[in-house]
Each structure stands twice: as structure tokens, then as C-alpha cells.
C-alpha atoms as a PDB file:
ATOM      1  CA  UNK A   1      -5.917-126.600  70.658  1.00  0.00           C
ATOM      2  CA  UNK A   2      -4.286-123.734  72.872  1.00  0.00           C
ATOM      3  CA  UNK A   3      -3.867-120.094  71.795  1.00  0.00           C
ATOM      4  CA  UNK A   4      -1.544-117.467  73.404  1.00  0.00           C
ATOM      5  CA  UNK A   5      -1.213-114.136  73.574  1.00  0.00           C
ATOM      6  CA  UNK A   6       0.215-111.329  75.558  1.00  0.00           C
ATOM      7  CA  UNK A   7      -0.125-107.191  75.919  1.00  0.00           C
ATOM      8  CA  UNK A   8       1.871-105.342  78.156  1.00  0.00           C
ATOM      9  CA  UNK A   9       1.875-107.704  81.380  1.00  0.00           C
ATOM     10  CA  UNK A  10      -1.279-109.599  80.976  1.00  0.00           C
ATOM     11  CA  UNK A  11      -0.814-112.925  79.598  1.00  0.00           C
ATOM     12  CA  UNK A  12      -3.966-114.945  78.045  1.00  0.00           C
ATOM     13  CA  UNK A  13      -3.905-118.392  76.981  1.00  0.00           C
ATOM     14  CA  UNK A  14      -7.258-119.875  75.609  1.00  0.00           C
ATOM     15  CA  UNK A  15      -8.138-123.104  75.247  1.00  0.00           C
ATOM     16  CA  UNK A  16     -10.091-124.138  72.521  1.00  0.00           C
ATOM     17  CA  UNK A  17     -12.091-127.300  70.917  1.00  0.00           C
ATOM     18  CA  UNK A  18     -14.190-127.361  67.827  1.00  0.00           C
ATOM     19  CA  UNK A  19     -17.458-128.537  68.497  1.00  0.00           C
ATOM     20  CA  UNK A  20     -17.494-131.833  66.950  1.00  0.00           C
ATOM     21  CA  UNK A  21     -15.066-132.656  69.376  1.00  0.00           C
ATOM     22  CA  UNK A  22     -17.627-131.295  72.188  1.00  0.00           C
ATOM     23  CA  UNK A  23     -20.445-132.989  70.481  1.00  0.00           C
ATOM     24  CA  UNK A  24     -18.623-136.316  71.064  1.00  0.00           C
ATOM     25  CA  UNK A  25     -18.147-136.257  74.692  1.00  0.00           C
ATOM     26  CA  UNK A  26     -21.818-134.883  75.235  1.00  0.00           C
ATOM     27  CA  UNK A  27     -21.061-131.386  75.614  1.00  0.00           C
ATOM     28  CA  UNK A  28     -23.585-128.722  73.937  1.00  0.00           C
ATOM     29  CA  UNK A  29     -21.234-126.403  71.999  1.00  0.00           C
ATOM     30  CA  UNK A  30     -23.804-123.863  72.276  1.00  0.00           C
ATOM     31  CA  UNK A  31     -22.961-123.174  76.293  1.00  0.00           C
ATOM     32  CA  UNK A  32     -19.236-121.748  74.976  1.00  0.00           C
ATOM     33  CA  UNK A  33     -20.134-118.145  74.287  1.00  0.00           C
ATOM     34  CA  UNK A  34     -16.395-117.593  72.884  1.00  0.00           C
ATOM     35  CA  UNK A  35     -14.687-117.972  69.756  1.00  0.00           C
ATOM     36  CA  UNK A  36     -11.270-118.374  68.620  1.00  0.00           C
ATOM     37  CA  UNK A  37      -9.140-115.383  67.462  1.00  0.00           C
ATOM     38  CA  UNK A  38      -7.618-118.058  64.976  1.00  0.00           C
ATOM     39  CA  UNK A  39     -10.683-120.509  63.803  1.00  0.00           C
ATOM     40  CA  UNK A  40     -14.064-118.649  64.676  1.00  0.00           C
ATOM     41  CA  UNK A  41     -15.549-122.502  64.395  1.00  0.00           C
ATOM     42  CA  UNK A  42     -13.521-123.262  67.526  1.00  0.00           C
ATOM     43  CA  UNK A  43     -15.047-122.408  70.925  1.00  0.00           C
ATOM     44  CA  UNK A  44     -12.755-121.096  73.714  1.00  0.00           C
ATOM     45  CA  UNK A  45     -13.501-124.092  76.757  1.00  0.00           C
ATOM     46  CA  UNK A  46     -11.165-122.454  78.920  1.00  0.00           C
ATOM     47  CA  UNK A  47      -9.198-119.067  79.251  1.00  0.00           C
ATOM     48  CA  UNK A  48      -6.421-118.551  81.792  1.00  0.00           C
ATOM     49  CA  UNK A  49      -5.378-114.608  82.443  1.00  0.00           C
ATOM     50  CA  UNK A  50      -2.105-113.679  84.568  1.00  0.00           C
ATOM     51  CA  UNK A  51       0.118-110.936  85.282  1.00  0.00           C
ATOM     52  CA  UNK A  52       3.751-111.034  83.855  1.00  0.00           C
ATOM     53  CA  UNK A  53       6.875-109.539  83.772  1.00  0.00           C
ATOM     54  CA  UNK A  54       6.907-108.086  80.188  1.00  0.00           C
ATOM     55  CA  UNK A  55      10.750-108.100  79.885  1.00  0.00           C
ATOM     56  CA  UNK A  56      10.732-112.018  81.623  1.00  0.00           C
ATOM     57  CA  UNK A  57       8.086-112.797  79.129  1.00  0.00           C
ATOM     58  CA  UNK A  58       9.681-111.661  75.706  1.00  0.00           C
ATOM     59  CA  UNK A  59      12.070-114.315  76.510  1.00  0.00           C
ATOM     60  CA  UNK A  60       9.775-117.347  77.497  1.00  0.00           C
ATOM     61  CA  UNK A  61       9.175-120.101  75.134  1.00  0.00           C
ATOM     62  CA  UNK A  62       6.402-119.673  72.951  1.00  0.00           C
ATOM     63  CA  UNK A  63       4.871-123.120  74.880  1.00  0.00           C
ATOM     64  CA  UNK A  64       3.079-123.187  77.855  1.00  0.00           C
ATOM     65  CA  UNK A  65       1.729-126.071  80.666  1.00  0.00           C
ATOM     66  CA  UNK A  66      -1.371-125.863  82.143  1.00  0.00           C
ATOM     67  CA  UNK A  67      -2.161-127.938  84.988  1.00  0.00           C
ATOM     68  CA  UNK A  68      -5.388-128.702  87.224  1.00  0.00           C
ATOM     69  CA  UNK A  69      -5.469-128.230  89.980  1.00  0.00           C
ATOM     70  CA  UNK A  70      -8.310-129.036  92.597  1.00  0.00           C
ATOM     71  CA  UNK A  71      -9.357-126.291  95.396  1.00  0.00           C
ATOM     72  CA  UNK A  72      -6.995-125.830  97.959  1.00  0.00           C
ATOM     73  CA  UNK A  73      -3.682-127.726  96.071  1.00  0.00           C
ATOM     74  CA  UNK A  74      -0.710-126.059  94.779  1.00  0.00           C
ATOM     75  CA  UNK A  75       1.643-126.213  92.291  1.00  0.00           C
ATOM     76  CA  UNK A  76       4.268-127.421  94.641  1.00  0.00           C
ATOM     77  CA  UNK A  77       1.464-130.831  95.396  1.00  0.00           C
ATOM     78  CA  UNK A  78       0.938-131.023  91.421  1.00  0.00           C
ATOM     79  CA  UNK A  79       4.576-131.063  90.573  1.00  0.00           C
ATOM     80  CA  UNK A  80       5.725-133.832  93.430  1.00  0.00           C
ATOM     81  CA  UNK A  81       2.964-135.785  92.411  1.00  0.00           C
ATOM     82  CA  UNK A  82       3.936-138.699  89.593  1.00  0.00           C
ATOM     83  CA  UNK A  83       0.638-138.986  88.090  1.00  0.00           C
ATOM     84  CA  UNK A  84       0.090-135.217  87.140  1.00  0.00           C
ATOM     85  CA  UNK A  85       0.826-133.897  83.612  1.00  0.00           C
ATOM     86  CA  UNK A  86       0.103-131.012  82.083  1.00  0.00           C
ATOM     87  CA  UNK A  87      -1.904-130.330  79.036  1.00  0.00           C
ATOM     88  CA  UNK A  88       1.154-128.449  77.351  1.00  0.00           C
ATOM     89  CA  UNK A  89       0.037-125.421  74.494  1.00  0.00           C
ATOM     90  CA  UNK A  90       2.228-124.410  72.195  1.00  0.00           C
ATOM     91  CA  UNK A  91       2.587-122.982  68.596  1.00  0.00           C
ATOM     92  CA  UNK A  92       2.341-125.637  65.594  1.00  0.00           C
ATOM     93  CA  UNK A  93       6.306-126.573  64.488  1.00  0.00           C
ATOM     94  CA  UNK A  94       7.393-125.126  61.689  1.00  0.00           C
ATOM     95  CA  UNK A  95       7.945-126.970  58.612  1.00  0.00           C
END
């Protein structure tokens, strides 16, 4: 699960996992220290903090892409590359 938010011109996206999920792929819950601002059973795995253009940002798409990266590649590398995808956060659709 992904979670979003934004203040002025910092943007936050957390990424999140309830630990039975964790538990499954032999990962002690316990070491995550955060909580989700939406499910406090959910642990925060990952949190990504930027600097944005507020007035760019009000009209973004609610969705985001996250991609990893290892030390020393870029963005440009990831995106020419055909086996890189991105672990895409975004809001649940409305029904």
C-alpha cells in the first residue's frame, strides 16, 4: 500500500505493509518504528520526501511511480532500461 501527502512544497509518499505480509517474507515487523496515518496496523517500510512546486503539484495526478534505483544510476538508465517498472501508488478507485 502507498500513502501520499503534501504541505506547502514538501511532498511525502510512504510506503506501507501490514505485518503479516512482513511476517511472510521473514521480516520482523517490530524493526518498522512507523505507522500509517491511515491503518495504524500498517508499518511505513519506506518513506520518500521531495521538494515541489506547490502550484505544479495541485495539478499532478493523485498517482505516483517509484522506482529503484541502485547507487550511482539515474532515472534517465531506469527509464531506457526494458526490464524496470515502477511500483506505482495511487489512491483506491472510486466506486
Amino acid at each position: 500500500m502507498g500513502e501520499i501527502s503534501g504541505c506547502g512544497d514538501r511532498l511525502t509518499v510512504d510506503v506501507v505493509a501490514y505485518p503479516a505480509a512482513l511476517k511472510q517474507v521473514d521480516v520482523d515487523p517490530a524493526r518498522f518504528l512507523g505507522r500509517s496515518s491511515v491503518d495504524a496496523e500498517a508499518v511505513v517500510v519506506l518513506r520518500v520526501e521531495t521538494r515541489v512546486d506547490p502550484q505544479v503539484f495541485a495539478r499532478a495526478d493523485p498517482g505516483v511511480a517509484v522506482f529503484a534505483l541502485e547507487p550511482g544510476q539515474t532515472l534517465d538508465d531506469v527509464l531506457a532500461c526494458d526490464e524496470s517498472w515502477p511500483i506505482v501508488i495511487a489512491p483506491p478507485l472510486k466506486r
